[in-house]
PDB file of N, CA and C in Angstrom:
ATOM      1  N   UNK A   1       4.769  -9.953 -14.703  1.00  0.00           N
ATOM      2  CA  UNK A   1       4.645 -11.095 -13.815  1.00  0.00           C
ATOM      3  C   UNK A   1       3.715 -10.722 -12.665  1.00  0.00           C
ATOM      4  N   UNK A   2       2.509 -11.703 -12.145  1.00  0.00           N
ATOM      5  CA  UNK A   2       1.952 -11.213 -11.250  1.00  0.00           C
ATOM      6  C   UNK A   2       2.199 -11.340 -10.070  1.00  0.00           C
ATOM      7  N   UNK A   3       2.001 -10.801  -8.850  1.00  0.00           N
ATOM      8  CA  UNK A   3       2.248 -11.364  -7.902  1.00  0.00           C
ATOM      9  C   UNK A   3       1.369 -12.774  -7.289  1.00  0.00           C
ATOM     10  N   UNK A   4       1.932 -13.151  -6.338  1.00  0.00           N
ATOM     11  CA  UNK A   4       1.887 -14.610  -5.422  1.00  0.00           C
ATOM     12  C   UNK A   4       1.128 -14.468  -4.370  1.00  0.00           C
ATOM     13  N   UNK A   5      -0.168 -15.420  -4.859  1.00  0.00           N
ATOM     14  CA  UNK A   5      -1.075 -14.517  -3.271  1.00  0.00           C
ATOM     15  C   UNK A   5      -0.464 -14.817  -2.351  1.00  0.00           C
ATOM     16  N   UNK A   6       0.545 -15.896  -1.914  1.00  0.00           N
ATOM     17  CA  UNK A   6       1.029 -16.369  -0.871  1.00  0.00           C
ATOM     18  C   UNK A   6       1.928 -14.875  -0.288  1.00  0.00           C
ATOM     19  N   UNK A   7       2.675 -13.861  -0.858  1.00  0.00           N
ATOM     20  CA  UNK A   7       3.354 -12.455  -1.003  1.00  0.00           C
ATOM     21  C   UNK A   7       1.834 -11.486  -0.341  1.00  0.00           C
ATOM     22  N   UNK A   8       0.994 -11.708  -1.113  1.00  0.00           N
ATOM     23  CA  UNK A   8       0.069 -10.416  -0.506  1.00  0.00           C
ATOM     24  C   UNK A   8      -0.949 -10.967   0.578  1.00  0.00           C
ATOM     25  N   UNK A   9      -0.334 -12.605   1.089  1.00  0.00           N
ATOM     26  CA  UNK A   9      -1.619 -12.439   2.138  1.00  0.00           C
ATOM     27  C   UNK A   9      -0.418 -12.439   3.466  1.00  0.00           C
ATOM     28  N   UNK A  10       0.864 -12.537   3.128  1.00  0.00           N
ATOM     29  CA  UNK A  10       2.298 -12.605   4.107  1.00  0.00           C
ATOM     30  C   UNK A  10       2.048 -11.341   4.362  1.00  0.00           C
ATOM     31  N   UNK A  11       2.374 -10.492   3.586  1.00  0.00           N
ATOM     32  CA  UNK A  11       2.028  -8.806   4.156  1.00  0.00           C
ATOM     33  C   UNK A  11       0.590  -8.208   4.650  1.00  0.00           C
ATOM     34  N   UNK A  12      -0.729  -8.673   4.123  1.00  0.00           N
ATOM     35  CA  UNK A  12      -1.412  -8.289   4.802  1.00  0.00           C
ATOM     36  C   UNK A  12      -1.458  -8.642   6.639  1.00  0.00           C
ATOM     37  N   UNK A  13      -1.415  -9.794   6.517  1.00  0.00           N
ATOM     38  CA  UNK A  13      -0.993 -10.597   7.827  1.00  0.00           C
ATOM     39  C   UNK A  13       0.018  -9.757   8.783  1.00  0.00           C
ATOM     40  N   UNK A  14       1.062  -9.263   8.126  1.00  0.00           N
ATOM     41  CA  UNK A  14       2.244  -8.562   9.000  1.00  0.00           C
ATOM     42  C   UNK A  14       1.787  -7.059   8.944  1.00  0.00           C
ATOM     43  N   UNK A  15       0.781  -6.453   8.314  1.00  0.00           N
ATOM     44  CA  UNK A  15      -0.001  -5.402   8.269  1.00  0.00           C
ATOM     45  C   UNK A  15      -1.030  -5.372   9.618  1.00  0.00           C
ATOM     46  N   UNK A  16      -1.258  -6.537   9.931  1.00  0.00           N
ATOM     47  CA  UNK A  16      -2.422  -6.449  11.118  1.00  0.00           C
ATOM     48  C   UNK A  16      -2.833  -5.450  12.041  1.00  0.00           C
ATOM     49  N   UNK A  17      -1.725  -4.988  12.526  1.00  0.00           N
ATOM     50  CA  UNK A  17      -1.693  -3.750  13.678  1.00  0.00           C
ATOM     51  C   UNK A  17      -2.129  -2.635  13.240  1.00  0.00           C
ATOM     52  N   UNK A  18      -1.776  -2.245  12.096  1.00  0.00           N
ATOM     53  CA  UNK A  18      -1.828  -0.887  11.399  1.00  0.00           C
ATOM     54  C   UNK A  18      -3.530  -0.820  11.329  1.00  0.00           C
ATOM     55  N   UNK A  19      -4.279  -1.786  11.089  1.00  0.00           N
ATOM     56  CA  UNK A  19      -5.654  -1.209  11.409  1.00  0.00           C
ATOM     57  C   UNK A  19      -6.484  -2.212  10.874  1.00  0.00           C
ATOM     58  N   UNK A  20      -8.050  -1.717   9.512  1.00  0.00           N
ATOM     59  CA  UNK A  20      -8.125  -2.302   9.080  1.00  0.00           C
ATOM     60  C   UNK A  20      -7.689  -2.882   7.459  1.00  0.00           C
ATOM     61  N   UNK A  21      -7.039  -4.059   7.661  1.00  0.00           N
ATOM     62  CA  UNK A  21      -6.164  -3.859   6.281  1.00  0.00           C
ATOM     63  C   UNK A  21      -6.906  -4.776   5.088  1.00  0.00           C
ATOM     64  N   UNK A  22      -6.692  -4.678   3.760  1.00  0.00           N
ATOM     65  CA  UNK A  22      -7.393  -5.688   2.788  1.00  0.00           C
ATOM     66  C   UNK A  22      -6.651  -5.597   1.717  1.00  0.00           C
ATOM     67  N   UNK A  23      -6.482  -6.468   1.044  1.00  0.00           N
ATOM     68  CA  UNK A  23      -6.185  -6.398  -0.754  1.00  0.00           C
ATOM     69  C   UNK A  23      -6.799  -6.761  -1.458  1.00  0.00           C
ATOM     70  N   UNK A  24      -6.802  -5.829  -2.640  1.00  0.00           N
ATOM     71  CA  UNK A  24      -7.936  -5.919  -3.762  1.00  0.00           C
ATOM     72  C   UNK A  24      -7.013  -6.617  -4.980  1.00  0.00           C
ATOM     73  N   UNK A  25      -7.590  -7.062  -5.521  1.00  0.00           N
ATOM     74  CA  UNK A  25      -7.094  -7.235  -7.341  1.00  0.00           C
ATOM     75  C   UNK A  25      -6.676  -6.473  -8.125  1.00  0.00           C
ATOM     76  N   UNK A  26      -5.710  -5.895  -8.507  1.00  0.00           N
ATOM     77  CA  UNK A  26      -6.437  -4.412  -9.446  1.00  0.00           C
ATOM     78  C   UNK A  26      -5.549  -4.922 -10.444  1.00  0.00           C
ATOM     79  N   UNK A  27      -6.221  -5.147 -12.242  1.00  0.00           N
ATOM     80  CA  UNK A  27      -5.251  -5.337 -13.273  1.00  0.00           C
ATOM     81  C   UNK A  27      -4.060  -6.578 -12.890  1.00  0.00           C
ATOM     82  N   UNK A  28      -4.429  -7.427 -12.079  1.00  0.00           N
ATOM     83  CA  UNK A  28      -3.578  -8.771 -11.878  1.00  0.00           C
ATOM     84  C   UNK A  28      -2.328  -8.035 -10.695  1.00  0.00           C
ATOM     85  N   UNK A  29      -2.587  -7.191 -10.604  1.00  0.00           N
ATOM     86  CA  UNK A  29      -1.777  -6.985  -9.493  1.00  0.00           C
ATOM     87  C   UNK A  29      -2.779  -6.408  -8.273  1.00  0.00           C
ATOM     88  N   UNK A  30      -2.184  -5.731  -6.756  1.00  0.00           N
ATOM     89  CA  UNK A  30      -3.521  -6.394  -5.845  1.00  0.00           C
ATOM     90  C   UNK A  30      -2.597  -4.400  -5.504  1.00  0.00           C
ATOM     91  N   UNK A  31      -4.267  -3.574  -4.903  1.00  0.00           N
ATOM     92  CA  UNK A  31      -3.782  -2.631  -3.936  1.00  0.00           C
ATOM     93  C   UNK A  31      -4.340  -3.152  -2.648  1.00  0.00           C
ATOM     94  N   UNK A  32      -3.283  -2.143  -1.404  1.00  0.00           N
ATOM     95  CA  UNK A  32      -3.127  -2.850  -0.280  1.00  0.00           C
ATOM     96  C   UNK A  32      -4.246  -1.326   0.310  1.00  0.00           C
ATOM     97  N   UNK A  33      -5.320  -1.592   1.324  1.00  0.00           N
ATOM     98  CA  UNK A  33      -5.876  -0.913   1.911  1.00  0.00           C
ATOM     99  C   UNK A  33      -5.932  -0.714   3.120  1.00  0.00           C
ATOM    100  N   UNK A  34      -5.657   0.612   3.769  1.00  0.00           N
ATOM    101  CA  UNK A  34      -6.161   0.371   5.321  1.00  0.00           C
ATOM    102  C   UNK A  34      -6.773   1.684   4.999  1.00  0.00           C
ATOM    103  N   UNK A  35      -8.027   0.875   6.466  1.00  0.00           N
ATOM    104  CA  UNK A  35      -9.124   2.059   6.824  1.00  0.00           C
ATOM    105  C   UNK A  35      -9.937   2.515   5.884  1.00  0.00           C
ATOM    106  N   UNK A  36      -9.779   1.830   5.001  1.00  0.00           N
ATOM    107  CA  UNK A  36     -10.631   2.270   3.419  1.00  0.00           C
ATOM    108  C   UNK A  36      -9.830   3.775   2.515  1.00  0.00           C
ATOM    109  N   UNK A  37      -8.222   3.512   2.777  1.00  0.00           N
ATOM    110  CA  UNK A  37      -7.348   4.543   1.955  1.00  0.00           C
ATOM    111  C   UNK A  37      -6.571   3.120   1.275  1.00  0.00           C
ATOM    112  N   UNK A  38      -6.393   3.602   0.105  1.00  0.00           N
ATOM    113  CA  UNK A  38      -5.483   2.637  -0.743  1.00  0.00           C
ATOM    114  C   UNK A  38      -3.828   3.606  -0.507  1.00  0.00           C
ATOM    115  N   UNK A  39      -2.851   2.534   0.377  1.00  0.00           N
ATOM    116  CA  UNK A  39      -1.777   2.986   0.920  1.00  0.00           C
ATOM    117  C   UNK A  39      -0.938   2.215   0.346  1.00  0.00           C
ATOM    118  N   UNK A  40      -0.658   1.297  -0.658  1.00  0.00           N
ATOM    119  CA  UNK A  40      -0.013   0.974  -0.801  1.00  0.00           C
ATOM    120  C   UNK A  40      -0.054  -0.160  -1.987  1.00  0.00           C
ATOM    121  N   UNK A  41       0.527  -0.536  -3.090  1.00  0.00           N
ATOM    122  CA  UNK A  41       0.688  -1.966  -4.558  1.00  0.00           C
ATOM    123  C   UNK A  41       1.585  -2.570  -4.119  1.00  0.00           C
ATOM    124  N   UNK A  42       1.204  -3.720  -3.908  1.00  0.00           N
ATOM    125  CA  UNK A  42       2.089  -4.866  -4.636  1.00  0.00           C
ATOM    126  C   UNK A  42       1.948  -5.653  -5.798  1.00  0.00           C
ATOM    127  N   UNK A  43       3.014  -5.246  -6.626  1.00  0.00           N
ATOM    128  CA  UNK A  43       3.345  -5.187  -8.120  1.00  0.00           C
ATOM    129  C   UNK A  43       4.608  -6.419  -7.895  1.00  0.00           C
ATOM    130  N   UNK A  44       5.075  -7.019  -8.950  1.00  0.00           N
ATOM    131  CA  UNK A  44       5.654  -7.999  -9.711  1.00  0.00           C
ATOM    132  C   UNK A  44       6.742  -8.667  -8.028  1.00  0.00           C
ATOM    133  N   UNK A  45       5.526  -9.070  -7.135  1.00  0.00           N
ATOM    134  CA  UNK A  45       6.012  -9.546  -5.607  1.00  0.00           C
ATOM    135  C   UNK A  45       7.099  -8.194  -5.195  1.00  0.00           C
ATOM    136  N   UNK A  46       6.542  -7.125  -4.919  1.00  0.00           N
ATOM    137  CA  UNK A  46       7.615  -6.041  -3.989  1.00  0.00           C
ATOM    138  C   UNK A  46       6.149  -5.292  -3.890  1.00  0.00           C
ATOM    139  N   UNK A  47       6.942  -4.585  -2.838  1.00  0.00           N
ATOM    140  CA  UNK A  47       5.867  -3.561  -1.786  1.00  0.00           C
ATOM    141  C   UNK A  47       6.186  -2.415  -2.079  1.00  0.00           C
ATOM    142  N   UNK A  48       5.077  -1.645  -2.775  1.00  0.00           N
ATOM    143  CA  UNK A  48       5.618  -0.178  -2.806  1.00  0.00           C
ATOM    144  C   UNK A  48       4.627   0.925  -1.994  1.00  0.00           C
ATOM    145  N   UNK A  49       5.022   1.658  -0.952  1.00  0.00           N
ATOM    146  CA  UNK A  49       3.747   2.534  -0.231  1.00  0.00           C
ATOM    147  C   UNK A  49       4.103   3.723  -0.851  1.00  0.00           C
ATOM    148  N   UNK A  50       2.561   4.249  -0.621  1.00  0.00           N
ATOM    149  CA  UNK A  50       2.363   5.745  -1.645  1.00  0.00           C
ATOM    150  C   UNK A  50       3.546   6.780  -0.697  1.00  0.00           C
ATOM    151  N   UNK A  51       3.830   7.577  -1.472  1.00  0.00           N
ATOM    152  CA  UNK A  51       4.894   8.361  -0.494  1.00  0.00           C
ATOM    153  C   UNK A  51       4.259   9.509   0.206  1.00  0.00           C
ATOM    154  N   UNK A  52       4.350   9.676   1.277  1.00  0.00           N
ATOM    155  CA  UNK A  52       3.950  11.021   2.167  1.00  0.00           C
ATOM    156  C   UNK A  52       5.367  11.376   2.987  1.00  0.00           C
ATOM    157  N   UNK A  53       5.071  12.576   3.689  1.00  0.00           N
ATOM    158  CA  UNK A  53       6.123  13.108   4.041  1.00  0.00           C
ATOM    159  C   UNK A  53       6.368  12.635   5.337  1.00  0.00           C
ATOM    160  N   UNK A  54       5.193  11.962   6.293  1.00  0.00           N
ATOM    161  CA  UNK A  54       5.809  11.618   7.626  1.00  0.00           C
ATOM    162  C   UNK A  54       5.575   9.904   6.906  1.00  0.00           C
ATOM    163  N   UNK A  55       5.707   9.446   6.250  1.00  0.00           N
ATOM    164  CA  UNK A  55       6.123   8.136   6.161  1.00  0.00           C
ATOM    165  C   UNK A  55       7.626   7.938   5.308  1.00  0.00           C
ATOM    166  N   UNK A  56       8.049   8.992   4.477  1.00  0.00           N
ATOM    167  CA  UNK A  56       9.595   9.197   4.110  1.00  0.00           C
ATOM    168  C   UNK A  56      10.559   9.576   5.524  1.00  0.00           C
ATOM    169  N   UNK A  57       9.933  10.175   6.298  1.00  0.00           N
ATOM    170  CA  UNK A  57      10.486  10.581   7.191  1.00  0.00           C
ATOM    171  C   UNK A  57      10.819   9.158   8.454  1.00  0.00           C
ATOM    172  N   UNK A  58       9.720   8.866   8.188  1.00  0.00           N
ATOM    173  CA  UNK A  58       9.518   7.490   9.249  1.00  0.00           C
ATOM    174  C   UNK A  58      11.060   6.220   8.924  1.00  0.00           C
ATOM    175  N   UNK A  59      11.113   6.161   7.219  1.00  0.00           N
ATOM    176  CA  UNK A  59      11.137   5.062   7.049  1.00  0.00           C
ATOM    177  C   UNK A  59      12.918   5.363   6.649  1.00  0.00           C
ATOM    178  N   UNK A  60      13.651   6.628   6.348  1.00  0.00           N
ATOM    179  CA  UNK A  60      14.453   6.990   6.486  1.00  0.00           C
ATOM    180  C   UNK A  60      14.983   6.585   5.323  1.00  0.00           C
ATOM    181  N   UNK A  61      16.629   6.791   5.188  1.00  0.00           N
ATOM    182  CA  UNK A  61      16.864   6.258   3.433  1.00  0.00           C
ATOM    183  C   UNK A  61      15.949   4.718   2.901  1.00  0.00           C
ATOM    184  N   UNK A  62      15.492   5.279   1.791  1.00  0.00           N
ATOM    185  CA  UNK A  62      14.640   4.147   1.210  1.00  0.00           C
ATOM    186  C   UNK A  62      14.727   4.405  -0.091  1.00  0.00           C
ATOM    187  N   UNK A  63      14.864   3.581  -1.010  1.00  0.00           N
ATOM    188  CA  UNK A  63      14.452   3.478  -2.397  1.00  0.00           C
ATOM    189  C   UNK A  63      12.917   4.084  -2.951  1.00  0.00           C
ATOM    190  N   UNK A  64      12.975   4.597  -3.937  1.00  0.00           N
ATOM    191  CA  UNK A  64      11.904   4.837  -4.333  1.00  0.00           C
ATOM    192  C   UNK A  64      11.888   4.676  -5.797  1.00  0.00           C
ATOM    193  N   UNK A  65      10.600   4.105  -6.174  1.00  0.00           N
ATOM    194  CA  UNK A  65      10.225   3.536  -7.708  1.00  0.00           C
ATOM    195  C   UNK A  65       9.188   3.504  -7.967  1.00  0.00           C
ATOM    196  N   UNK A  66       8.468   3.240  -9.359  1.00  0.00           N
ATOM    197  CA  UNK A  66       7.376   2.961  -9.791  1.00  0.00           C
ATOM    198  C   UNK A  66       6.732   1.970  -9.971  1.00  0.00           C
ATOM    199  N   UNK A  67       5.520   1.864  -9.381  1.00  0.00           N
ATOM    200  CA  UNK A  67       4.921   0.207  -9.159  1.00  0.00           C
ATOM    201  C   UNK A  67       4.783  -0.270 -10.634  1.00  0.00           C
ATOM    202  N   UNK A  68       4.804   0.615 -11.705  1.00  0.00           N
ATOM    203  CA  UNK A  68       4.158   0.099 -13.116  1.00  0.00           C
ATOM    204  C   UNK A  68       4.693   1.158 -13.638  1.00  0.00           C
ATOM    205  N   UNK A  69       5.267   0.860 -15.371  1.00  0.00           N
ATOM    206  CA  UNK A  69       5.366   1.965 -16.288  1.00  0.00           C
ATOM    207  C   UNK A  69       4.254   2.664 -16.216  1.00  0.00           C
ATOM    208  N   UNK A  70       5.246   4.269 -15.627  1.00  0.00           N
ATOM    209  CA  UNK A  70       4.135   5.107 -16.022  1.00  0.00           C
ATOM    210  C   UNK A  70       3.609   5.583 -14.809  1.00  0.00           C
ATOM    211  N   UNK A  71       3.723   5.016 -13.998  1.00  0.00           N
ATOM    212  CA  UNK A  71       3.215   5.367 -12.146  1.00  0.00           C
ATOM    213  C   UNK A  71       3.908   6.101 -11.996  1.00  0.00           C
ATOM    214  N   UNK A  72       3.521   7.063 -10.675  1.00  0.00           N
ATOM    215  CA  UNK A  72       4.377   7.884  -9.836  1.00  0.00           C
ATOM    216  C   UNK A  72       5.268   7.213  -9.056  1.00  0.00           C
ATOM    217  N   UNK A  73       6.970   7.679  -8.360  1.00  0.00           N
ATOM    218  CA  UNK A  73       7.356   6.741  -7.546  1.00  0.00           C
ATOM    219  C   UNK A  73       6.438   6.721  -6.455  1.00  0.00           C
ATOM    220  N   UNK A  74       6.748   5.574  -5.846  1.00  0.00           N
ATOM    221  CA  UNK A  74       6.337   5.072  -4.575  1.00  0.00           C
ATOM    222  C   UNK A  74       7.824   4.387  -3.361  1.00  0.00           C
ATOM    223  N   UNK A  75       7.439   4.816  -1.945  1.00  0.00           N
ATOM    224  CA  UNK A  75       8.494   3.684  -1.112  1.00  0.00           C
ATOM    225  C   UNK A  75       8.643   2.458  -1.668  1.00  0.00           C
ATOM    226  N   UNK A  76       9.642   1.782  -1.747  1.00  0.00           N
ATOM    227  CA  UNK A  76       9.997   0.535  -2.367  1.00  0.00           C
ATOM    228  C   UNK A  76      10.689   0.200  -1.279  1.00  0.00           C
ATOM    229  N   UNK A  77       9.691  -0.779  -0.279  1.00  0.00           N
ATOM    230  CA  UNK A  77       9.918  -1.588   0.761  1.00  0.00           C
ATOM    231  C   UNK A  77      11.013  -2.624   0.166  1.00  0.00           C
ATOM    232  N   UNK A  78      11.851  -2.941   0.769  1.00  0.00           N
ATOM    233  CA  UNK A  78      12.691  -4.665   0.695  1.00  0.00           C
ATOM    234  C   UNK A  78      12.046  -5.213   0.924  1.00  0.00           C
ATOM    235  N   UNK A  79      12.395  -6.660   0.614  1.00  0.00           N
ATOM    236  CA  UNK A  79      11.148  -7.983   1.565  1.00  0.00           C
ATOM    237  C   UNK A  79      12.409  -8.248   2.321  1.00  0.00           C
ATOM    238  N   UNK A  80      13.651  -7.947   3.158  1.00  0.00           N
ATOM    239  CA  UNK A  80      13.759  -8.211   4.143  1.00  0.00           C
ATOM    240  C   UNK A  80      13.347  -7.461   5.222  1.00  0.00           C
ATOM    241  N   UNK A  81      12.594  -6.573   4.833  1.00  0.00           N
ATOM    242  CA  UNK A  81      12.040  -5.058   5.686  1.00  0.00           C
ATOM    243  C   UNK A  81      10.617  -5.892   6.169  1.00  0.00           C
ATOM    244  N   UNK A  82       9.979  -6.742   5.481  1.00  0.00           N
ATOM    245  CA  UNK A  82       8.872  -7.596   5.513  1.00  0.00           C
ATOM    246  C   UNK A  82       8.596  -8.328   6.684  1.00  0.00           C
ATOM    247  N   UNK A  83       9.754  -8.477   7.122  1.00  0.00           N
ATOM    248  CA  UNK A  83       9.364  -9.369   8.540  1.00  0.00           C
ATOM    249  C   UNK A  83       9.217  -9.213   9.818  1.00  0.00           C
ATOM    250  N   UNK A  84       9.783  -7.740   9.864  1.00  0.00           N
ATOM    251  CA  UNK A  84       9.552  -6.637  10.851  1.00  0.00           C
ATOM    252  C   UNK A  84       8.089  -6.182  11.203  1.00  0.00           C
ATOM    253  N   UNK A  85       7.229  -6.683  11.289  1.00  0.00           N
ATOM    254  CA  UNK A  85       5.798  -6.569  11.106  1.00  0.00           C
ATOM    255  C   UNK A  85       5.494  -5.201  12.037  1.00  0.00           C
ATOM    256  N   UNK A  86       6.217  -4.970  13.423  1.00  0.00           N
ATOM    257  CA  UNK A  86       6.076  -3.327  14.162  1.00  0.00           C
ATOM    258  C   UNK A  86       6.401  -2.396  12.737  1.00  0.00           C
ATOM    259  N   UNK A  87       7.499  -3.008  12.139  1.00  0.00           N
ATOM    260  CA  UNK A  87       8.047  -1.352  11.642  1.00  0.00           C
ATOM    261  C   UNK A  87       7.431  -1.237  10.330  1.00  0.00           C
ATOM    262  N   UNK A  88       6.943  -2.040   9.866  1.00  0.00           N
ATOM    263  CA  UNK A  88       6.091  -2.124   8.544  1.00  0.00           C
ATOM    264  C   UNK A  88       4.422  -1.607   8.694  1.00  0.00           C
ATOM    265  N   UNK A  89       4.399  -1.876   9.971  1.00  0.00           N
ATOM    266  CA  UNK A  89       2.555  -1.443  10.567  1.00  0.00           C
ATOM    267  C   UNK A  89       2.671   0.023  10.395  1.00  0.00           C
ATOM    268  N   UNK A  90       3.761   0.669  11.368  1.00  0.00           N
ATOM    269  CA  UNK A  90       3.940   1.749  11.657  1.00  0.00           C
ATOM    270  C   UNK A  90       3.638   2.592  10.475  1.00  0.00           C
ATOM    271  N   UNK A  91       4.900   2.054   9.331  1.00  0.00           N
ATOM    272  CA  UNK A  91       4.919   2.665   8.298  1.00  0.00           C
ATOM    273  C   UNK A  91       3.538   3.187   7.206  1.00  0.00           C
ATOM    274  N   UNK A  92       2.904   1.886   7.185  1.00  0.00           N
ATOM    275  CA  UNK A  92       1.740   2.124   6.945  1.00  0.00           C
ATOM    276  C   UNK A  92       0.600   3.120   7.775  1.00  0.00           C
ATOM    277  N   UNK A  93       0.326   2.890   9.003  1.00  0.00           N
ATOM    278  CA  UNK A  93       0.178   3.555   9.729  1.00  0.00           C
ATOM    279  C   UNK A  93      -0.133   4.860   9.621  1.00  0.00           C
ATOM    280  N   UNK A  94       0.868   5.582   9.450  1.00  0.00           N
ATOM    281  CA  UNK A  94       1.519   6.793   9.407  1.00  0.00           C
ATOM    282  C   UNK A  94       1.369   7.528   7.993  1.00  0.00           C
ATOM    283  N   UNK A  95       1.427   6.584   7.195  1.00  0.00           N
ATOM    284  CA  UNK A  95       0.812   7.141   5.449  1.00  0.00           C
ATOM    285  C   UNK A  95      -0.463   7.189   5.099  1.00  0.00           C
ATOM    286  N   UNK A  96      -1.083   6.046   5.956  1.00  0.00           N
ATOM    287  CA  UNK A  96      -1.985   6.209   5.819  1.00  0.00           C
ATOM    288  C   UNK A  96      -3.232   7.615   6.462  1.00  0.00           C
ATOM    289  N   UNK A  97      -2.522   8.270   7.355  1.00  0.00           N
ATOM    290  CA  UNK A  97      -3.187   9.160   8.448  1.00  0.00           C
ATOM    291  C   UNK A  97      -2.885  10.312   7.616  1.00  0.00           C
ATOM    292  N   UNK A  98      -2.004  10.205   6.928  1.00  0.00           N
ATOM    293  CA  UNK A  98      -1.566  11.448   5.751  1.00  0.00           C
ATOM    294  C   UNK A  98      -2.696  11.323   4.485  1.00  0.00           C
ATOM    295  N   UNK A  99      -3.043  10.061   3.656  1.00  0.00           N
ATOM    296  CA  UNK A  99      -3.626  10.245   2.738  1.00  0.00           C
ATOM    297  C   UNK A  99      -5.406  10.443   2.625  1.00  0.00           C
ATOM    298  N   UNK A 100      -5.375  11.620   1.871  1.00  0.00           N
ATOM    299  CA  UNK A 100      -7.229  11.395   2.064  1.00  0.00           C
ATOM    300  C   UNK A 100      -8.418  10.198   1.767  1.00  0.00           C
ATOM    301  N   UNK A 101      -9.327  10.648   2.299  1.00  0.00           N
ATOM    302  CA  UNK A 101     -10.148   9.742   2.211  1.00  0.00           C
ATOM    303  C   UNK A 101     -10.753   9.334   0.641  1.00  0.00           C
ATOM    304  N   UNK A 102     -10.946   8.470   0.156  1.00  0.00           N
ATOM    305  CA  UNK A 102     -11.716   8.472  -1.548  1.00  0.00           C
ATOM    306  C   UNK A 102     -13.147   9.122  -1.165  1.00  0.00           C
ATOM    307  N   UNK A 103     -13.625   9.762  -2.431  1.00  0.00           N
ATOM    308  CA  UNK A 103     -14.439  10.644  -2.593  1.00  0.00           C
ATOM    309  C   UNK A 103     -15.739   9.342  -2.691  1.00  0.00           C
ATOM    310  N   UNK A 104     -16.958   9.322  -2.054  1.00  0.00           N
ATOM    311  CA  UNK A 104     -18.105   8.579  -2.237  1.00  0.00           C
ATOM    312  C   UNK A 104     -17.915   8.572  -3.806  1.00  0.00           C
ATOM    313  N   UNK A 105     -18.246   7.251  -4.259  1.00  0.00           N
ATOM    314  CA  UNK A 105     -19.398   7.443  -5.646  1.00  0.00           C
ATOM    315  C   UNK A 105     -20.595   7.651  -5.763  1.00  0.00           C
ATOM    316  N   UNK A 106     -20.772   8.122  -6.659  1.00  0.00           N
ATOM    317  CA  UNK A 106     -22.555   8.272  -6.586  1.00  0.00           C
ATOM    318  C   UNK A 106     -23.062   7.111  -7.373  1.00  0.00           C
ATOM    319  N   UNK A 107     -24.343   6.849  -6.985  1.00  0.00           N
ATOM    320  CA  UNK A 107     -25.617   5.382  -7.758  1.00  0.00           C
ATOM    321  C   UNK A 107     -25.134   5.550  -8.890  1.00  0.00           C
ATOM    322  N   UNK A 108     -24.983   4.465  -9.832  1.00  0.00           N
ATOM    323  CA  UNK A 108     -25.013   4.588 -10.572  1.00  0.00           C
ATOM    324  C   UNK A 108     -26.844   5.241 -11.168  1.00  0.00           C
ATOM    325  N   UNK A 109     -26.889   5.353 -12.701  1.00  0.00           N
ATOM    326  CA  UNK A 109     -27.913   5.645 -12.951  1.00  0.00           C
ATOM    327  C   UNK A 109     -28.917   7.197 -12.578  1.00  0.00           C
ATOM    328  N   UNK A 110     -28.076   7.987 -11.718  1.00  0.00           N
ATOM    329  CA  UNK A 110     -28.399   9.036 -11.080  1.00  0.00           C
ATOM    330  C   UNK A 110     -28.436  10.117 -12.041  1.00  0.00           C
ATOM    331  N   UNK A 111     -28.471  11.313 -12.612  1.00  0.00           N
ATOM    332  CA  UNK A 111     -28.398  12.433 -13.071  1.00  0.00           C
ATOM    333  C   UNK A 111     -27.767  13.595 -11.916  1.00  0.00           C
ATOM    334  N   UNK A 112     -26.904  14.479 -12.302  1.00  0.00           N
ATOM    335  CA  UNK A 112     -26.902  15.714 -11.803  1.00  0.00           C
ATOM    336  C   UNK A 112     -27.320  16.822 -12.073  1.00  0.00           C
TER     337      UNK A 112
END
């Protein structure tokens, strides 16, 4: 089931603070970006952020699951956790300052 853009533009929206935020498409389901780090899927309408250690720490007992057969777990936000827009920024926030940056691509068409 895919998600509801009305679901991923509610959270980007309550994402605001945390920086700059965007969602992409990926495979009918959308990743959530800040700062140009992919921090986080929303898969079949639920929020899952990549796990780091000061955002487990942040976010305190939390569920953790896989956005898709076959994924690594991830935080598995509630959507009543959703409306808290400080403590959801934060969270992001904070995972995001943990995860590295994506590696440039190179031109296509290039040789090495």
């Amino acid at each position: 089931m895919a998600s509801d853009r009305k679901t991923v533009a509610f959270i980007v929206d309550q994402l605001a603070a945390a920086g700059d935020v965007s969602a992409k498409l990926m495979f009918g389901e959308y990743g959530l970006y800040c700062d140009g780090r992919m921090v986080a899927m929303i898969c079949d309408d639920q929020l899952f952020v990549k796990p780091t250690a000061g955002g487990r720490a942040f976010a305190g007992v939390i569920d953790e699951a896989p956005p898709y057969p076959g994924a690594k777990p991830c935080l598995l936000v509630n959507a009543d956790r959703w409306d808290d827009a400080e403590w959801l920024a934060q969270l992001v926030r904070i995972s995001t300052a943990e995860l590295q940056m994506p590696k440039p691509k190179k031109p296509k068409g290039t040789k090495v």
